[in-house]
PDB file of N, CA and C in Angstrom:
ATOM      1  N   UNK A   1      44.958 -75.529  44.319  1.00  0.00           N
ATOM      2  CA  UNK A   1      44.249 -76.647  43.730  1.00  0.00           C
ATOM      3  C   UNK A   1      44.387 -77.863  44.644  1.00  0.00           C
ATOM      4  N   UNK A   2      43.622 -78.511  45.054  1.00  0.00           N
ATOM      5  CA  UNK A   2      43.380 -79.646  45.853  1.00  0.00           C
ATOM      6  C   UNK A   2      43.742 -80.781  44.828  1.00  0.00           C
ATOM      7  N   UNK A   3      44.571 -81.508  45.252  1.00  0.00           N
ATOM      8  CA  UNK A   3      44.764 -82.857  45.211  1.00  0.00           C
ATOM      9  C   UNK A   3      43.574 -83.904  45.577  1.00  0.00           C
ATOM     10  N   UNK A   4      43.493 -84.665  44.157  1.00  0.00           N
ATOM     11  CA  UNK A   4      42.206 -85.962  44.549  1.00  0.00           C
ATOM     12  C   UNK A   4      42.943 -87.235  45.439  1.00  0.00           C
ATOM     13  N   UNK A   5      41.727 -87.269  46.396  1.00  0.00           N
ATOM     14  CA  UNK A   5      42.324 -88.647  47.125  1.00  0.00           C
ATOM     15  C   UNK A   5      42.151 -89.768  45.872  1.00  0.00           C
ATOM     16  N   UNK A   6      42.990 -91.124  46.376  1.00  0.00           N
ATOM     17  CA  UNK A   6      42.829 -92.051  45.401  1.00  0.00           C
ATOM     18  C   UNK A   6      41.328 -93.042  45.811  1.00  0.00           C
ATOM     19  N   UNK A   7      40.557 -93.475  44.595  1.00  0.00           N
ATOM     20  CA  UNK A   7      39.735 -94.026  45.052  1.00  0.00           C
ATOM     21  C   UNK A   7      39.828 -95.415  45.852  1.00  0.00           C
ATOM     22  N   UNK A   8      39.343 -95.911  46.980  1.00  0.00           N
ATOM     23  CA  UNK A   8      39.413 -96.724  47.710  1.00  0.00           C
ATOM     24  C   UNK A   8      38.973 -98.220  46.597  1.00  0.00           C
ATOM     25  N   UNK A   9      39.298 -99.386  46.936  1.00  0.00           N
ATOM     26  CA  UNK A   9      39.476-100.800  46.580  1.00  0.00           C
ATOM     27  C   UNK A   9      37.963-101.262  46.371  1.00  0.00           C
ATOM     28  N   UNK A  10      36.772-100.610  47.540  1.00  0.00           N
ATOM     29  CA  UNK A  10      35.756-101.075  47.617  1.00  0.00           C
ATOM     30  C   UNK A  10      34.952-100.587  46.220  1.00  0.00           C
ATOM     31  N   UNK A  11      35.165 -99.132  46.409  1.00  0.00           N
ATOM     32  CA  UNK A  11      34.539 -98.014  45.598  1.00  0.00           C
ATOM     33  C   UNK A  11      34.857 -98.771  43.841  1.00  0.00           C
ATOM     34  N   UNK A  12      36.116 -99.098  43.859  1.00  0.00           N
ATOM     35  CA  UNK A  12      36.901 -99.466  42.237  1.00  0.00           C
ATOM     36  C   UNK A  12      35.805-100.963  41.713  1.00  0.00           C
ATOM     37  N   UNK A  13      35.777-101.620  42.746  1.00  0.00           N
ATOM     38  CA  UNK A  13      35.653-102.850  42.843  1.00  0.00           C
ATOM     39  C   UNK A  13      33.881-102.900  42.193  1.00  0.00           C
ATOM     40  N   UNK A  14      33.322-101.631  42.781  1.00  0.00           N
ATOM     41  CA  UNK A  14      32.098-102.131  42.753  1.00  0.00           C
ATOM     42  C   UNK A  14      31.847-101.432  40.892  1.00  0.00           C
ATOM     43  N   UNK A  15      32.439-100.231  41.183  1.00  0.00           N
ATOM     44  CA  UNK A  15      32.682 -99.361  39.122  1.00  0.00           C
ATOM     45  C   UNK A  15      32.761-100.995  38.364  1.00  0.00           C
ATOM     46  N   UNK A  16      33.583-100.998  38.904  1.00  0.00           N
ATOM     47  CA  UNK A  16      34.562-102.532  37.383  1.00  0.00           C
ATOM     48  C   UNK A  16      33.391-103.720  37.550  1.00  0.00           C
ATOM     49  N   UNK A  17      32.229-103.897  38.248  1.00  0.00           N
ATOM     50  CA  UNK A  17      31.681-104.780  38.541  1.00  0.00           C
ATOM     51  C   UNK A  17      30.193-104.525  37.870  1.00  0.00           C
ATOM     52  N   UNK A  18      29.914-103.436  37.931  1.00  0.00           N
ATOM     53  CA  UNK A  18      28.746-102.671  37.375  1.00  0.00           C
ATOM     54  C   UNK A  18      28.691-103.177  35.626  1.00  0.00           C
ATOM     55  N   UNK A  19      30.355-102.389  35.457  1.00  0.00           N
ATOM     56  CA  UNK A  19      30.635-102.351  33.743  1.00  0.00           C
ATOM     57  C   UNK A  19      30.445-103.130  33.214  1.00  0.00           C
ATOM     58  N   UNK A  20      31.377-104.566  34.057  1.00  0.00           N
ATOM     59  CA  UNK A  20      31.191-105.858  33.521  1.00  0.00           C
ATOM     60  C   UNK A  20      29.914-106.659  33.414  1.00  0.00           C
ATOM     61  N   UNK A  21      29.198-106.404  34.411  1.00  0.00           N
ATOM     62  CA  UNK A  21      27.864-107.150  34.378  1.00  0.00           C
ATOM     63  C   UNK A  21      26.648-106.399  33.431  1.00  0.00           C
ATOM     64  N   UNK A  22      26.809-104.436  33.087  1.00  0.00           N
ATOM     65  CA  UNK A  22      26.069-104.336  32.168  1.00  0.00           C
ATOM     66  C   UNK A  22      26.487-104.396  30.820  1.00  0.00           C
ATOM     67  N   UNK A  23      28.048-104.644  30.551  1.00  0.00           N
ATOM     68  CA  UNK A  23      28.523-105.254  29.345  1.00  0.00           C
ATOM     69  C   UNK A  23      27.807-106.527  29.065  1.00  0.00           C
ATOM     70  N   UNK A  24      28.064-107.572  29.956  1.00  0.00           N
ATOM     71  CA  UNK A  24      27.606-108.756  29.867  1.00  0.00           C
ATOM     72  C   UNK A  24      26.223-108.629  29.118  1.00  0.00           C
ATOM     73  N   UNK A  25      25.450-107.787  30.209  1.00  0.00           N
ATOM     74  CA  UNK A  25      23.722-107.760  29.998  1.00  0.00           C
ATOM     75  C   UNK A  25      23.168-107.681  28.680  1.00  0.00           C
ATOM     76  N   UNK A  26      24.173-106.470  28.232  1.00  0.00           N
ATOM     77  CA  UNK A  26      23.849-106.170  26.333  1.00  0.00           C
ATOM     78  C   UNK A  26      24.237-106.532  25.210  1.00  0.00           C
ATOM     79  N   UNK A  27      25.306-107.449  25.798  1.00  0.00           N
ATOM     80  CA  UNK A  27      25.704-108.820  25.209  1.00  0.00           C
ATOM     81  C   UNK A  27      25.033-109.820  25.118  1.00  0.00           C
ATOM     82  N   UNK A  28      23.952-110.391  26.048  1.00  0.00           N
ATOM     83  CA  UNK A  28      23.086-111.266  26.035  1.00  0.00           C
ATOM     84  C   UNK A  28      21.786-110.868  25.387  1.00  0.00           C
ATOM     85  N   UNK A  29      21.333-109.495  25.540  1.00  0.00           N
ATOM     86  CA  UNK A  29      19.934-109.128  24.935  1.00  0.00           C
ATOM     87  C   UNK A  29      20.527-109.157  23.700  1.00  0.00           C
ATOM     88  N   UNK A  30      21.575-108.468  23.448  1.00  0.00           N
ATOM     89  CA  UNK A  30      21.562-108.412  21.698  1.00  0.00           C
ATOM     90  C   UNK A  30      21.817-109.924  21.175  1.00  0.00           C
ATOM     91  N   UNK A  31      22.149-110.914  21.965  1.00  0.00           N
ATOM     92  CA  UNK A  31      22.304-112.343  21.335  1.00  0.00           C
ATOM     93  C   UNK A  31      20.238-113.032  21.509  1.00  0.00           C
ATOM     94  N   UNK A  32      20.195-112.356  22.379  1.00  0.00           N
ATOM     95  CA  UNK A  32      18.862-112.881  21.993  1.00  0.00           C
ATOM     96  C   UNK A  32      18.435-112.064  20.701  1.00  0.00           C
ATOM     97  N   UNK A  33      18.357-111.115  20.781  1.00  0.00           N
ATOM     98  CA  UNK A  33      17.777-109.989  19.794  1.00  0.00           C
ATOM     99  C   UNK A  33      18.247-110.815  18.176  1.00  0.00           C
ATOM    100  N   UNK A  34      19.124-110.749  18.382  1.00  0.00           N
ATOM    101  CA  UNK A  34      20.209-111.554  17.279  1.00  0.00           C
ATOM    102  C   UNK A  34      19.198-113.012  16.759  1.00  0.00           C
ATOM    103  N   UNK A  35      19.191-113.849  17.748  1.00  0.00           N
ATOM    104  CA  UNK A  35      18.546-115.102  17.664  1.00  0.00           C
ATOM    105  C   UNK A  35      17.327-114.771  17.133  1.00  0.00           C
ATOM    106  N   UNK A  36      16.286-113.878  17.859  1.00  0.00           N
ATOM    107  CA  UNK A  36      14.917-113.868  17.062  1.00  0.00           C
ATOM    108  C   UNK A  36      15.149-113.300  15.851  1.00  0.00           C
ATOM    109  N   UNK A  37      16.018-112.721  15.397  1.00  0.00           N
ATOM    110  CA  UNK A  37      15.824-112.220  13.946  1.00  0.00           C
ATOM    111  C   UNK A  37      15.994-113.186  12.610  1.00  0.00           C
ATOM    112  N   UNK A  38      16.987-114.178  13.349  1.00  0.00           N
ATOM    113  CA  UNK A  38      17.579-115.653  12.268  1.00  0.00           C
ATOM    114  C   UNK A  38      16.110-116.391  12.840  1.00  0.00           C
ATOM    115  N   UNK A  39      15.663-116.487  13.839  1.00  0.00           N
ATOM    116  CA  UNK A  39      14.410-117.641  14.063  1.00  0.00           C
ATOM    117  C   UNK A  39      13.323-117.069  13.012  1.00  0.00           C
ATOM    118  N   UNK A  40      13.299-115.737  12.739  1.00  0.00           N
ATOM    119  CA  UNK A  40      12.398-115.393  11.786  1.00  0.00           C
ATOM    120  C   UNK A  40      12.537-115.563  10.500  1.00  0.00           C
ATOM    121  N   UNK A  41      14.130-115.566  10.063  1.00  0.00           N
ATOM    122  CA  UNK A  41      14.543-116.135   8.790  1.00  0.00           C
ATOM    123  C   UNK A  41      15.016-114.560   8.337  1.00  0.00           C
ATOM    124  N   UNK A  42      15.507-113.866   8.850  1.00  0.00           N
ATOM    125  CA  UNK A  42      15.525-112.357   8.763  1.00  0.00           C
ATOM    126  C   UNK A  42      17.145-112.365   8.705  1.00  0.00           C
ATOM    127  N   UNK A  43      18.527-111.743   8.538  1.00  0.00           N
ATOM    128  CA  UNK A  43      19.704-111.459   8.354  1.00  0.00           C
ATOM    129  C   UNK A  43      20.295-110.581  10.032  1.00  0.00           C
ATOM    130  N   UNK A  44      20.681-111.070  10.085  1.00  0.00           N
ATOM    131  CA  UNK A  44      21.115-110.209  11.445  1.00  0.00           C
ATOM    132  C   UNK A  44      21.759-108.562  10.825  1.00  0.00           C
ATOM    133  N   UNK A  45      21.138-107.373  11.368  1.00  0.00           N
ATOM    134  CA  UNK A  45      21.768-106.551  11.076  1.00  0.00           C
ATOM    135  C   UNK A  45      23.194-105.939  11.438  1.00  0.00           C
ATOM    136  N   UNK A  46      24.109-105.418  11.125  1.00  0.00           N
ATOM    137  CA  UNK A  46      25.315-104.459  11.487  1.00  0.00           C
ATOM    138  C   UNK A  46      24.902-103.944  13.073  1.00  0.00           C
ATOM    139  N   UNK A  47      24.295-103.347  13.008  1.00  0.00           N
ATOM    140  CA  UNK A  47      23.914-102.498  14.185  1.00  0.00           C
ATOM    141  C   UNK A  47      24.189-103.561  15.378  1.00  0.00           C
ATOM    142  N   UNK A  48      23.324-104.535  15.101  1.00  0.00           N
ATOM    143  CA  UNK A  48      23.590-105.679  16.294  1.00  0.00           C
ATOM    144  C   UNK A  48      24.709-106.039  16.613  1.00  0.00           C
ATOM    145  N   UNK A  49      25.500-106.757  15.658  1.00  0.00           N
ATOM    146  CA  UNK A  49      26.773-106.503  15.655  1.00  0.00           C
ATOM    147  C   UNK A  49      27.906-105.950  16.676  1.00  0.00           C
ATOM    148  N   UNK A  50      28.009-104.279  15.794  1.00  0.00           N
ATOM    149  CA  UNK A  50      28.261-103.740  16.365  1.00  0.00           C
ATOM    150  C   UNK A  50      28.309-103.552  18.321  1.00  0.00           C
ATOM    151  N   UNK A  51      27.108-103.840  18.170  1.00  0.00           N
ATOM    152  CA  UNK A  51      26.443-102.959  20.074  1.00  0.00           C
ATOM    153  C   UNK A  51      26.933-104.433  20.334  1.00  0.00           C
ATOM    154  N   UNK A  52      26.810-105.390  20.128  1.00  0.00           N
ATOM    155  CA  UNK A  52      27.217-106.775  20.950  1.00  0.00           C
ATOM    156  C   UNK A  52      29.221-106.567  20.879  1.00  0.00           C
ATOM    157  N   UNK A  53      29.817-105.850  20.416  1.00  0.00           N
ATOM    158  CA  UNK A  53      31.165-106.143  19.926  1.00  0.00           C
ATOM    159  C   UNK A  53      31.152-104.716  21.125  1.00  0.00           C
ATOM    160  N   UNK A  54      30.252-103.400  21.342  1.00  0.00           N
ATOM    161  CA  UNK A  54      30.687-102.575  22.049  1.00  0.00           C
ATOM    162  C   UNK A  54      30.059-103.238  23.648  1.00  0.00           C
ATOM    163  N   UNK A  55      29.500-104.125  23.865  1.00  0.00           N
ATOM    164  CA  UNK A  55      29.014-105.348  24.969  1.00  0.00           C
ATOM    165  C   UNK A  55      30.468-105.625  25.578  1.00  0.00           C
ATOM    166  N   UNK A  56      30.878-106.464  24.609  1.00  0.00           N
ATOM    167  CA  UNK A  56      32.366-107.038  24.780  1.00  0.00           C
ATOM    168  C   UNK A  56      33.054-106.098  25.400  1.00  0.00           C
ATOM    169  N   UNK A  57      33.413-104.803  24.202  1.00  0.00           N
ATOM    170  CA  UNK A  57      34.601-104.154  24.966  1.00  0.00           C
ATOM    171  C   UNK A  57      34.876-103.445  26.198  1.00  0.00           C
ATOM    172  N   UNK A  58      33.224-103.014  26.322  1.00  0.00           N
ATOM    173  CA  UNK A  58      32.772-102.612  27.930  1.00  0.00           C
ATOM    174  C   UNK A  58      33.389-104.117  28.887  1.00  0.00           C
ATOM    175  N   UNK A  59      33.079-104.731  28.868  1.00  0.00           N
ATOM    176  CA  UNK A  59      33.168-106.047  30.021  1.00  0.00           C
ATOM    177  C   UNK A  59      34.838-106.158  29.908  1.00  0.00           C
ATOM    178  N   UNK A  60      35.404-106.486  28.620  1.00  0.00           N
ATOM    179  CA  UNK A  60      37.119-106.266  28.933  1.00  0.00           C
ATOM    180  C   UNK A  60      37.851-104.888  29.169  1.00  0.00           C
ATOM    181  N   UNK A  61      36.995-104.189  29.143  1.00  0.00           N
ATOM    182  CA  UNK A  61      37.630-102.697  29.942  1.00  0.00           C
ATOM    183  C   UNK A  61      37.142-103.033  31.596  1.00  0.00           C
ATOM    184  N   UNK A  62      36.518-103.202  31.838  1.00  0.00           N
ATOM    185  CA  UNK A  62      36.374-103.612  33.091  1.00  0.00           C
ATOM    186  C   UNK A  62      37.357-104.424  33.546  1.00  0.00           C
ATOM    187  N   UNK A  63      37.702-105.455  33.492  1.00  0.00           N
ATOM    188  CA  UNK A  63      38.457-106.320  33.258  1.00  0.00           C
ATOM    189  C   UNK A  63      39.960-105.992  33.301  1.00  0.00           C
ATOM    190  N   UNK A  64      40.291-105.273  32.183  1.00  0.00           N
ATOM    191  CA  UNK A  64      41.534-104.742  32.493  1.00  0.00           C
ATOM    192  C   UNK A  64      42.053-103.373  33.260  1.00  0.00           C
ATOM    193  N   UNK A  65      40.820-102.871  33.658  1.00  0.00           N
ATOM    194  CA  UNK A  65      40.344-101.920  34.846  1.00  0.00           C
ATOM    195  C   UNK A  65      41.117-102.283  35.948  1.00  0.00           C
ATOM    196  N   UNK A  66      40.182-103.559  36.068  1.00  0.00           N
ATOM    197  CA  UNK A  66      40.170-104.536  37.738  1.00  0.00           C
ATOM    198  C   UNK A  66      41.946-104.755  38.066  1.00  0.00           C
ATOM    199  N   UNK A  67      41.996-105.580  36.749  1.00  0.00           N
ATOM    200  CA  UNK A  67      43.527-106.325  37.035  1.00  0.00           C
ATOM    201  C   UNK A  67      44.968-105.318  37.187  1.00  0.00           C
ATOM    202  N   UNK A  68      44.507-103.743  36.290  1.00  0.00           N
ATOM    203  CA  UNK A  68      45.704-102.649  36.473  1.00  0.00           C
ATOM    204  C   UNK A  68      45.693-101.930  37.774  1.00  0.00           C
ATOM    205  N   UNK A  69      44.284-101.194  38.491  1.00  0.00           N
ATOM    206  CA  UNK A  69      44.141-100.870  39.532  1.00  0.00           C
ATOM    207  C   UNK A  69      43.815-101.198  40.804  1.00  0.00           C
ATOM    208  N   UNK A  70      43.069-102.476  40.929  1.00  0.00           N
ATOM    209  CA  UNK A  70      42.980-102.709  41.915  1.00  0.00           C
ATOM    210  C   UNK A  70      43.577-103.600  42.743  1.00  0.00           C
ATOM    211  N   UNK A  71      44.313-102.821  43.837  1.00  0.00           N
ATOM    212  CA  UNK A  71      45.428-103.048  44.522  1.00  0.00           C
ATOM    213  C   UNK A  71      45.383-102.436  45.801  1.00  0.00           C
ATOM    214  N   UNK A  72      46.074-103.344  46.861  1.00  0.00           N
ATOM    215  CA  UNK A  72      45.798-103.214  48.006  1.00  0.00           C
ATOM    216  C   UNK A  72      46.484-101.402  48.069  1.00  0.00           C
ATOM    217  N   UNK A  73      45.684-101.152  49.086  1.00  0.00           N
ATOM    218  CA  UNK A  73      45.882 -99.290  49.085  1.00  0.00           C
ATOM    219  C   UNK A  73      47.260 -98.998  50.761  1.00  0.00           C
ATOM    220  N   UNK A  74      47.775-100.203  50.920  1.00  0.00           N
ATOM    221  CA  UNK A  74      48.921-100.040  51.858  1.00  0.00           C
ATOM    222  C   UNK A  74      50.232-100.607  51.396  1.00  0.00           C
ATOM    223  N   UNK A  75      50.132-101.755  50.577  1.00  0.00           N
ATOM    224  CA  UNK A  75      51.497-101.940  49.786  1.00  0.00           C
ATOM    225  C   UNK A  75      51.541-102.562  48.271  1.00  0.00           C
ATOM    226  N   UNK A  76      50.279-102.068  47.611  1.00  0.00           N
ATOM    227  CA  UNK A  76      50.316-102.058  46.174  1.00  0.00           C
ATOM    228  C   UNK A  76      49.935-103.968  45.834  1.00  0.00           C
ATOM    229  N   UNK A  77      50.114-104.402  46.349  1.00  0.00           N
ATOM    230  CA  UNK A  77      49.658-106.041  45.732  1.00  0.00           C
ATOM    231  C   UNK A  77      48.807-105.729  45.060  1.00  0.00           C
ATOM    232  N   UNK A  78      48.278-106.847  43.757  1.00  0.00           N
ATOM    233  CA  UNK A  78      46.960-106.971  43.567  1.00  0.00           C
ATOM    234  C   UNK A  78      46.057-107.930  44.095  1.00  0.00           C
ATOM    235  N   UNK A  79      44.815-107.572  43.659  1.00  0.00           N
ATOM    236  CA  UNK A  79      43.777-107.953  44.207  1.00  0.00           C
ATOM    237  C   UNK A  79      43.303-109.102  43.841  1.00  0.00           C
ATOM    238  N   UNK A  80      43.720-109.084  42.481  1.00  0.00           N
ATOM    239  CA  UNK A  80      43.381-110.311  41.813  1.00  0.00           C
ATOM    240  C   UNK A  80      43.777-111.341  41.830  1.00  0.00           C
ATOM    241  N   UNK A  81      43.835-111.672  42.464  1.00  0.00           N
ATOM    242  CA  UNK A  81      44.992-113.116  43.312  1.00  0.00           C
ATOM    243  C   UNK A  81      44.824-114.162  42.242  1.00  0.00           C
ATOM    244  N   UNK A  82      45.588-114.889  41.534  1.00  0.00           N
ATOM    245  CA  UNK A  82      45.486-116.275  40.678  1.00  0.00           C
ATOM    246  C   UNK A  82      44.743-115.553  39.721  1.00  0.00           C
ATOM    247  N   UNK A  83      44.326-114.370  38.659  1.00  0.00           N
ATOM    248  CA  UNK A  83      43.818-113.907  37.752  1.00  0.00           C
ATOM    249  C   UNK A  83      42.169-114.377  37.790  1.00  0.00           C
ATOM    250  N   UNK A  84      42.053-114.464  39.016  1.00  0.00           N
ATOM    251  CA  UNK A  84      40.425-114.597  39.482  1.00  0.00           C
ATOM    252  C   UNK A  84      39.646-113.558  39.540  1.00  0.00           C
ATOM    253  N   UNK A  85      38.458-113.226  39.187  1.00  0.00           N
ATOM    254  CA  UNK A  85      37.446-111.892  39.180  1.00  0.00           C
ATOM    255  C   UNK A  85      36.758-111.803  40.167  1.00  0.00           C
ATOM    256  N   UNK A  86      36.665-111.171  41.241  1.00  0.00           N
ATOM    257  CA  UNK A  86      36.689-110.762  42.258  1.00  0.00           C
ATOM    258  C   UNK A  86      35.008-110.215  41.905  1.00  0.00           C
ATOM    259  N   UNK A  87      34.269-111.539  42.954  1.00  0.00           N
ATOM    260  CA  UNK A  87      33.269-110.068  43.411  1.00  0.00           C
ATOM    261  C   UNK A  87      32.583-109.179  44.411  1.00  0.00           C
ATOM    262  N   UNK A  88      33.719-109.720  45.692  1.00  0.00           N
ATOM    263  CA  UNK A  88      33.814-108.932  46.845  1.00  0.00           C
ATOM    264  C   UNK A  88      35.513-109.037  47.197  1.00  0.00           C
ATOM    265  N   UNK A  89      35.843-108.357  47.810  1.00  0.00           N
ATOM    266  CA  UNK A  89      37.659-108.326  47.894  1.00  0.00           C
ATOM    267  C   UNK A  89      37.711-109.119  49.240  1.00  0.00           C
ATOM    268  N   UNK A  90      38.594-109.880  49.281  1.00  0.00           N
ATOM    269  CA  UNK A  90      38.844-110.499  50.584  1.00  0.00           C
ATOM    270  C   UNK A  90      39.259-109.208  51.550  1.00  0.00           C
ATOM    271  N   UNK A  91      38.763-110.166  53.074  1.00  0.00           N
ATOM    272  CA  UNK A  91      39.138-109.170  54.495  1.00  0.00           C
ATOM    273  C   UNK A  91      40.298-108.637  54.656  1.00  0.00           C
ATOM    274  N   UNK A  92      41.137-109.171  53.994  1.00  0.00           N
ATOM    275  CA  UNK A  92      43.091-109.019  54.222  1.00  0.00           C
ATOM    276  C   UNK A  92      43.385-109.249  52.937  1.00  0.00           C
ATOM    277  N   UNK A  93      44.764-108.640  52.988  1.00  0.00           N
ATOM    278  CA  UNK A  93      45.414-108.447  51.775  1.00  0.00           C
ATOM    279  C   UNK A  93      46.347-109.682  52.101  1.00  0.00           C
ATOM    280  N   UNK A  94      46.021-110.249  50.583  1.00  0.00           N
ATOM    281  CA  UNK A  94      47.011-111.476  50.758  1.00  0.00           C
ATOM    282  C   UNK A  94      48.415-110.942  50.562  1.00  0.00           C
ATOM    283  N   UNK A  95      49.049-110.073  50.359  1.00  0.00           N
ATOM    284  CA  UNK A  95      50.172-109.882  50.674  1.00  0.00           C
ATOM    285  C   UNK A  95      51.048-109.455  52.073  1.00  0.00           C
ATOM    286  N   UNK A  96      50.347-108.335  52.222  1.00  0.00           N
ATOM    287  CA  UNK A  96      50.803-107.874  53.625  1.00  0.00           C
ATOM    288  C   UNK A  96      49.685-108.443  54.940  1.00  0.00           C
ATOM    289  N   UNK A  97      49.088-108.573  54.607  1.00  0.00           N
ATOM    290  CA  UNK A  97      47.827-109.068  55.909  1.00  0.00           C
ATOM    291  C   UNK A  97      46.926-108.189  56.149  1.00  0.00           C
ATOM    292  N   UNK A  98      46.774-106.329  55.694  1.00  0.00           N
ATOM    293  CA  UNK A  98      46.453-105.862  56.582  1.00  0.00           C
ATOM    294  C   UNK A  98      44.848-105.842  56.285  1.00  0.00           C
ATOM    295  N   UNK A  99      44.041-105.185  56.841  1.00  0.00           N
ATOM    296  CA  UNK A  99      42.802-105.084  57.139  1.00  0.00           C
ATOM    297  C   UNK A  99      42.486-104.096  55.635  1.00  0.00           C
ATOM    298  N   UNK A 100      41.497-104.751  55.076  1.00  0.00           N
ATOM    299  CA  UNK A 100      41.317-104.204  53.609  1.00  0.00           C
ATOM    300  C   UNK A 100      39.498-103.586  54.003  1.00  0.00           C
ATOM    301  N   UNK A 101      38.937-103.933  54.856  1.00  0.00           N
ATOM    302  CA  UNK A 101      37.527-103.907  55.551  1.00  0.00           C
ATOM    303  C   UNK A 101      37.499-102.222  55.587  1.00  0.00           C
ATOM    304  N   UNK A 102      38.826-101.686  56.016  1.00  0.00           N
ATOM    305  CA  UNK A 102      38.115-100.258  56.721  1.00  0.00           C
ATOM    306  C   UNK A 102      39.178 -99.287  55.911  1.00  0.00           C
ATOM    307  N   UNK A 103      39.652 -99.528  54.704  1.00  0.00           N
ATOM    308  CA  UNK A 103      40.200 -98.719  54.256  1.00  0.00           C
ATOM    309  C   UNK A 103      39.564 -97.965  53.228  1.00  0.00           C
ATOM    310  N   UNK A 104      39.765 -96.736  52.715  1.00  0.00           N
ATOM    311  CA  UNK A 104      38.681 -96.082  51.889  1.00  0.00           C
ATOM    312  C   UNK A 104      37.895 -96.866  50.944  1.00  0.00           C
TER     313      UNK A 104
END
């Protein structure tokens, strides 16, 4: 049985970035969606709700994705320097220095 390589910083970076921004996305349509239904004088349904609350938890799984795994792939630092959201990784690892550009 073959052993999986670990996924590279770039590869993680761009997953956790996807999630968060189409969490975000269906978070915002359903707040619009949401809005035209009260502009009509209509009750917001459950369903909406719901999918805006599963919006959320997509974007903080991302989130706590980012901040558990992604870490420099030569001496473990994280990436997330000052609990900032990253949406390209710096050239060097602010810990050790090394070149973060050409690693998987």
């Amino acid at each position: 049985m073959q052993k999986k390589a670990p996924m590279g910083p770039h590869k993680l970076l761009k997953i956790c970035n996807g999630f968060f921004f189409g969490g975000l996305g269906l978070t915002a349509v359903i707040y619009l969606i949401g809005e035209s239904y009260q502009w009509r004088g209509n009750d917001v349904s459950v369903f909406l709700w719901i999918a805006a609350g599963v919006g959320i938890l997509i974007m903080a799984g991302s989130l706590l994705t980012a901040f558990s795994k992604l870490r420099c792939p030569y001496c473990g630092a994280s990436l997330m320097a000052g609990g900032r959201v990253p949406t390209d990784l710096p050239h060097f690892c602010p810990d050790c220095g090394k070149d973060l550009d050409n690693c998987g």
